[in-house]
Protein backbone atom coordinates (compact mmCIF):
# COMPACT_ATOMS: atom_id res chain seq x y z
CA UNK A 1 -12.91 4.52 18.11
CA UNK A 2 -9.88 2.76 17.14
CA UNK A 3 -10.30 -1.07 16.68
CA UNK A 4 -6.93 -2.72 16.87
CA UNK A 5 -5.94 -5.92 15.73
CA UNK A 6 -2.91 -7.97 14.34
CA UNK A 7 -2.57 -6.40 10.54
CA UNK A 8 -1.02 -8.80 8.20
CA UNK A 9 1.28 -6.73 6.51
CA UNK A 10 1.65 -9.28 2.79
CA UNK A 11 -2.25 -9.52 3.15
CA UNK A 12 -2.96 -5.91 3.63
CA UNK A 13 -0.65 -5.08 0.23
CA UNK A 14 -2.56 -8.00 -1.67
CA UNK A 15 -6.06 -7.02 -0.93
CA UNK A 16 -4.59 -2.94 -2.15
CA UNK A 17 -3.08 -4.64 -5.07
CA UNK A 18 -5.87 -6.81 -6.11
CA UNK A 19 -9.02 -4.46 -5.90
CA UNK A 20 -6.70 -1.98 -7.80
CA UNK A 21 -5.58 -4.42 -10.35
CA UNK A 22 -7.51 -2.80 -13.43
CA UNK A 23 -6.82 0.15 -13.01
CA UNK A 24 -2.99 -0.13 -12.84
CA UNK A 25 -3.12 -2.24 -16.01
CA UNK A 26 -4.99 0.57 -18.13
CA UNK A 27 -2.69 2.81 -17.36
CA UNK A 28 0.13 0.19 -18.34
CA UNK A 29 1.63 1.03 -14.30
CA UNK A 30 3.95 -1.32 -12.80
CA UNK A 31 3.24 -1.74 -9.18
CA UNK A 32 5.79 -3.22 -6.86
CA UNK A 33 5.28 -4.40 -3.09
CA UNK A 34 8.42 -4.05 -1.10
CA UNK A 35 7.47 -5.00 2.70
CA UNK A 36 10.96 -5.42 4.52
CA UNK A 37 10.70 -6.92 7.91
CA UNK A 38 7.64 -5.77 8.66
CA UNK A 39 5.15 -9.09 8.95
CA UNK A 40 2.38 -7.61 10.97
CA UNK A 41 1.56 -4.23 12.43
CA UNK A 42 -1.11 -3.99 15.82
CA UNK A 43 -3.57 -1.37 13.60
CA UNK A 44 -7.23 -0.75 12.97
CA UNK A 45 -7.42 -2.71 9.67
CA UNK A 46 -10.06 -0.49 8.08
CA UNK A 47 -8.92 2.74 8.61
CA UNK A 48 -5.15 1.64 7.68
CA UNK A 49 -6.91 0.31 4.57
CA UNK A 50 -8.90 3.43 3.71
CA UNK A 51 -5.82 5.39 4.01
CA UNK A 52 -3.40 3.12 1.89
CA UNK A 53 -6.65 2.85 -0.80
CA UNK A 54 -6.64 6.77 -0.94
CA UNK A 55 -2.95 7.03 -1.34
CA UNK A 56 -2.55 4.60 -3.97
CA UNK A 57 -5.92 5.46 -5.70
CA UNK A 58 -4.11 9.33 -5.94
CA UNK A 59 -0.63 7.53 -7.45
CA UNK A 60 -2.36 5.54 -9.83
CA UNK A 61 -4.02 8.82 -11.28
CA UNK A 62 -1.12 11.15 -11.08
CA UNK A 63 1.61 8.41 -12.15
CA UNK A 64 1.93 8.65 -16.29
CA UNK A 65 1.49 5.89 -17.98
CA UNK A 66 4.06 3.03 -17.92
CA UNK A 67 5.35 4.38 -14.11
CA UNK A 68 6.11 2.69 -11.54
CA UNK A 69 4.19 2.69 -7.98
CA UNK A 70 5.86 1.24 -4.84
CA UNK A 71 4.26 0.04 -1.69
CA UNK A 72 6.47 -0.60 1.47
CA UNK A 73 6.69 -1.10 4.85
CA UNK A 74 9.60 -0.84 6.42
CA UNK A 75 10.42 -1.13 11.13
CA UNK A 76 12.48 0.77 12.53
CA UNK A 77 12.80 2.44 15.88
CA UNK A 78 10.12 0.05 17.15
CA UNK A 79 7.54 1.44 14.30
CA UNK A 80 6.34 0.63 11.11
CA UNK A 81 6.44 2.93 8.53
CA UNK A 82 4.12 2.25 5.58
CA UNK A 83 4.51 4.34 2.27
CA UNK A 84 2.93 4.63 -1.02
CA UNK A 85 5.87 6.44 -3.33
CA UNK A 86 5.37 6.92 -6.98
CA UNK A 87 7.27 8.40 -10.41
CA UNK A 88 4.29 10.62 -10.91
């Protein structure tokens, strides 16, 4: 069952960016947030979170060392589109 609620987009990216904070700085990984004009998103918070967690946990192992990862979000259409891209 989907529970939906208003998804701070910036809040979202900082919780994903603080509880993987260590392990981007072993691996010496720059991590950049780019979240266009997307603000908020109508989303189940935890499974949006598991998901972006998963996805970012994968680019922080696959990236080499000294890469860069990027998290955006980015509306168009009347979506969001959230992404986790990387150099690995």
């Amino acid at each position: 069952t989907l529970n939906r609620e208003r998804v701070v987009v910036d809040e979202l990216f900082r919780e994903l960016e603080e509880q993987h904070r260590a392990a981007i700085g072993r691996r010496n990984l720059r991590l950049e947030i780019r979240n266009g004009s997307a603000s908020a998103i109508d989303a189940d918070y935890v499974l949006i979170y598991v998901a972006l967690k998963n996805l970012l946990a994968n680019a922080i192992r696959f990236t080499p060392d000294g890469g860069t990862i990027t998290l955006s979000a980015d509306t168009g259409s009347g979506l969001v589109d959230l992404a986790v891209q990387d150099t690995g």
